[in-house]
C-alpha atoms as a PDB file:
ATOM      1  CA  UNK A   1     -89.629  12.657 -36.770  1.00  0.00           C
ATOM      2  CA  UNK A   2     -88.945   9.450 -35.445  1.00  0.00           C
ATOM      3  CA  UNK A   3     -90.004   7.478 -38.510  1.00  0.00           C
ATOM      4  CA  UNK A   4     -87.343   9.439 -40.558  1.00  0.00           C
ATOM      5  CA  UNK A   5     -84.664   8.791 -38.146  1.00  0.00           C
ATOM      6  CA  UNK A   6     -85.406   5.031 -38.570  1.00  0.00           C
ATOM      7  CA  UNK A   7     -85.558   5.288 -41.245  1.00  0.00           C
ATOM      8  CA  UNK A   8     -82.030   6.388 -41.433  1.00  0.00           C
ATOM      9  CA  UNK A   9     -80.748   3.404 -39.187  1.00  0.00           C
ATOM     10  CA  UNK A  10     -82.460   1.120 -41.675  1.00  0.00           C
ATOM     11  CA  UNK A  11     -80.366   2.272 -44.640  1.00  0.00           C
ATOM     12  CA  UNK A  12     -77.355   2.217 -42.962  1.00  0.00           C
ATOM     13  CA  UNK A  13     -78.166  -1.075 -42.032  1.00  0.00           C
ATOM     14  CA  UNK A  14     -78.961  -1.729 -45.669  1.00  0.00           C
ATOM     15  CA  UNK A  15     -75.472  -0.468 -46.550  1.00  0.00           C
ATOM     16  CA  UNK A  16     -74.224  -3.033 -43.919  1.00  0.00           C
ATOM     17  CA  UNK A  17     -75.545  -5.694 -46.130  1.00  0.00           C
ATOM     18  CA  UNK A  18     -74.788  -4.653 -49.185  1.00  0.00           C
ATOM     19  CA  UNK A  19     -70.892  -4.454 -47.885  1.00  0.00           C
ATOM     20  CA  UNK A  20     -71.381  -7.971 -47.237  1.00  0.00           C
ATOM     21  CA  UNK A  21     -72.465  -8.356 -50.747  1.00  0.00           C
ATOM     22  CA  UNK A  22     -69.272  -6.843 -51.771  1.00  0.00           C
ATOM     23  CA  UNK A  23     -67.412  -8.953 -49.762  1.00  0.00           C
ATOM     24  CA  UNK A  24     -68.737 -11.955 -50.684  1.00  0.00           C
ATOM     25  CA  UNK A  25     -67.589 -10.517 -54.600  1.00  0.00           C
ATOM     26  CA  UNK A  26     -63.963  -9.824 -53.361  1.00  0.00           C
ATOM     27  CA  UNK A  27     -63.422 -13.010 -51.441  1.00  0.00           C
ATOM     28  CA  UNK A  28     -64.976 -14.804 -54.384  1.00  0.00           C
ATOM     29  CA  UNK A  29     -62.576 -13.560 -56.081  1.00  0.00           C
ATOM     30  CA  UNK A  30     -60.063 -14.259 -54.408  1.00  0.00           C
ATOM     31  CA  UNK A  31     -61.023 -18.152 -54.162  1.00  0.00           C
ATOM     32  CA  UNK A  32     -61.150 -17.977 -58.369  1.00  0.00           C
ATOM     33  CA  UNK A  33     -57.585 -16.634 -58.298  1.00  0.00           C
ATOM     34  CA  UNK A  34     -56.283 -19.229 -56.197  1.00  0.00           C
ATOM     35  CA  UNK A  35     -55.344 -17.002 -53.266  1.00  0.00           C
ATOM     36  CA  UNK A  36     -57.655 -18.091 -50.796  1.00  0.00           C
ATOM     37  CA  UNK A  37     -58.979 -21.585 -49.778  1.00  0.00           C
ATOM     38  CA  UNK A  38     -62.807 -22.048 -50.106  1.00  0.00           C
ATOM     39  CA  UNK A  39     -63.649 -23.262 -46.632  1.00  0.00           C
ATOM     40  CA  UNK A  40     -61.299 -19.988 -45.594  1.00  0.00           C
ATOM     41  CA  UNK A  41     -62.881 -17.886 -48.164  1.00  0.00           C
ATOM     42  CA  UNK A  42     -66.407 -18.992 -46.255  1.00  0.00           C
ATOM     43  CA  UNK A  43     -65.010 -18.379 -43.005  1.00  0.00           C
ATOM     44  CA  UNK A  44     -63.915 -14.626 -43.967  1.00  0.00           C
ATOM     45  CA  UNK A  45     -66.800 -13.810 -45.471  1.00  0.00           C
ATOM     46  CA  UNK A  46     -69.121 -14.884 -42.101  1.00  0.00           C
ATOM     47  CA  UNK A  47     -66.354 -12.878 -39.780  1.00  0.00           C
ATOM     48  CA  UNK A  48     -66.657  -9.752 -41.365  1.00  0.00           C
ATOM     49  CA  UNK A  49     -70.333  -9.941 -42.165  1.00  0.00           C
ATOM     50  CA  UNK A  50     -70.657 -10.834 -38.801  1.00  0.00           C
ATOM     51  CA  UNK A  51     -68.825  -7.946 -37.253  1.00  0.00           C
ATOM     52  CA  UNK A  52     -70.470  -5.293 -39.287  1.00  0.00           C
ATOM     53  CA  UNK A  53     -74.140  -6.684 -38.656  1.00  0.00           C
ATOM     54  CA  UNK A  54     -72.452  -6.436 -34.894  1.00  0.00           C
ATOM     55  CA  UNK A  55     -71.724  -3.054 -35.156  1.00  0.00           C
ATOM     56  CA  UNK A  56     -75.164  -1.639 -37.319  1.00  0.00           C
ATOM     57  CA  UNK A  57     -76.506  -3.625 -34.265  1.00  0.00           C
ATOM     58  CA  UNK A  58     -74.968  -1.463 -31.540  1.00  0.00           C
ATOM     59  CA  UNK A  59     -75.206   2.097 -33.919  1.00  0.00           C
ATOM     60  CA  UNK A  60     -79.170   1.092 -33.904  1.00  0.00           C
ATOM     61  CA  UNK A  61     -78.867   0.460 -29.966  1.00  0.00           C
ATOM     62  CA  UNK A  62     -76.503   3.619 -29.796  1.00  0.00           C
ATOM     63  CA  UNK A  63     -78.905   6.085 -31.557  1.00  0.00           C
ATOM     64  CA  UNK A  64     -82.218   4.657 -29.809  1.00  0.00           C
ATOM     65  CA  UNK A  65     -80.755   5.505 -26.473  1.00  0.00           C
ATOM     66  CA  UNK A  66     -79.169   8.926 -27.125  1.00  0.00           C
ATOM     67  CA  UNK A  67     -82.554  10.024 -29.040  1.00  0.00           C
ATOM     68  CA  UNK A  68     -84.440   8.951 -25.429  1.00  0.00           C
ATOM     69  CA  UNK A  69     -81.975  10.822 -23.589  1.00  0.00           C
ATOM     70  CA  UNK A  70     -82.351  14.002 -25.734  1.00  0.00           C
ATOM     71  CA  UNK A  71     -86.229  13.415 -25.848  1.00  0.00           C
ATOM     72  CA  UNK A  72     -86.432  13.325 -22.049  1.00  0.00           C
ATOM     73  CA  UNK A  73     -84.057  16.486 -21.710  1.00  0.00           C
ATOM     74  CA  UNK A  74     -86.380  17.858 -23.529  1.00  0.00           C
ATOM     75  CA  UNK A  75     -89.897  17.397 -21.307  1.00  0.00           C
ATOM     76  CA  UNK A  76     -91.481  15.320 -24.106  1.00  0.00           C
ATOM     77  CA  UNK A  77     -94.632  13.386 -23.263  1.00  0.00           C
ATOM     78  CA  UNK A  78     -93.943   9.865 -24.059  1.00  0.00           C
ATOM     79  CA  UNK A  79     -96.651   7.902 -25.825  1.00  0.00           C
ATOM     80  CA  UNK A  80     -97.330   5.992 -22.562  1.00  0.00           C
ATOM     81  CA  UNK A  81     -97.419   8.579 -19.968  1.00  0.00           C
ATOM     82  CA  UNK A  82    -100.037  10.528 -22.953  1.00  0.00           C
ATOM     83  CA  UNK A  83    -101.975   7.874 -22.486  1.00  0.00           C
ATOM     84  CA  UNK A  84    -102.021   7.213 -18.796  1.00  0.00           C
ATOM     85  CA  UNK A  85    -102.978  10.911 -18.908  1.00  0.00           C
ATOM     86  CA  UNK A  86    -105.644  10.357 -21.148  1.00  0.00           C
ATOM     87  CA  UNK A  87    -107.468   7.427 -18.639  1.00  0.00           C
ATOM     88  CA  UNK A  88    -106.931   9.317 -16.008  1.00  0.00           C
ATOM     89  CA  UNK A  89    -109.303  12.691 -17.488  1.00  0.00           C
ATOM     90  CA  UNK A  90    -111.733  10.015 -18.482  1.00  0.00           C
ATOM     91  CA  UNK A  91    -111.816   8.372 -14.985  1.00  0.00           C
ATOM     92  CA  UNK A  92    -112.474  12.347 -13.648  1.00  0.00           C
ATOM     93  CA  UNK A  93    -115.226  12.723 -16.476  1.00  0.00           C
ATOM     94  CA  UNK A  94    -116.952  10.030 -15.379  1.00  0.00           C
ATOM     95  CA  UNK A  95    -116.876  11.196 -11.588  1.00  0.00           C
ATOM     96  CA  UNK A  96    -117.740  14.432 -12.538  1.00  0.00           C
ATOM     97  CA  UNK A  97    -120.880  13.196 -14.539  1.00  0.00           C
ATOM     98  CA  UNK A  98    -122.126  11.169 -11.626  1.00  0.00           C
ATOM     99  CA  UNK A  99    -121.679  14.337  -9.263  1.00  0.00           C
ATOM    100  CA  UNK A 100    -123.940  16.400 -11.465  1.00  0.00           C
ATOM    101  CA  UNK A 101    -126.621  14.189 -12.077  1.00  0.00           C
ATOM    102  CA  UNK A 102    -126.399  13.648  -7.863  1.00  0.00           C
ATOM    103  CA  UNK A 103    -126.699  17.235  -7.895  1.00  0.00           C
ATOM    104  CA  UNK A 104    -130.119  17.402 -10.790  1.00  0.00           C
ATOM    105  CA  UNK A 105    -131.643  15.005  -8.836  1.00  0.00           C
ATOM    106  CA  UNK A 106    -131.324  16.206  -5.556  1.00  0.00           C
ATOM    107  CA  UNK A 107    -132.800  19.856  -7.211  1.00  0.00           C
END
């Protein structure tokens, strides 16, 4: 589930960057009518790529943190606390194991 939800946030992401690709074609053109200055035309161009890598930025940020919060309403195991879990019954095995051969041995 989670790797199709990324993968989600990566195309929008991609679609981020391909709107900079057609802003880089507008403002070009712009520059080839004479309405817009090169070193201007440049200077648009990183503004409003910047802003919307900005906000794919904070949408990826957004989405990661309301995913935990539904996860967690939810009472799902997180890959850590499965594995804390996990040393933990090994760490009993092993007692237990010791116990029982105390216990053939003493027989």
């Amino acid at each position: 589930m989670f790797e199709e939800i990324k993968k989600g946030l990566m195309t929008g992401i991609g679609a981020v960057l391909l709107t900079k690709e057609k802003i880089e074609e507008s403002v070009d053109k712009l520059v080839k009518e004479s309405k817009l200055k090169e070193e201007d035309a440049r200077r648009l161009i990183d503004e409003l790529a910047g802003s919307g890598q900005r906000q794919a930025s904070k949408m990826e940020k957004d989405m990661g943190d309301v995913f935990k919060k539904a996860l967690s309403g939810m009472n799902v195991a997180r890959k850590d606390e499965l594995a804390d879990l996990k040393r933990q019954i090994e760490a009993i095995e092993m007692r237990l194991l010791v116990l029982e051969s105390r216990d053939q041995k003493a027989d």
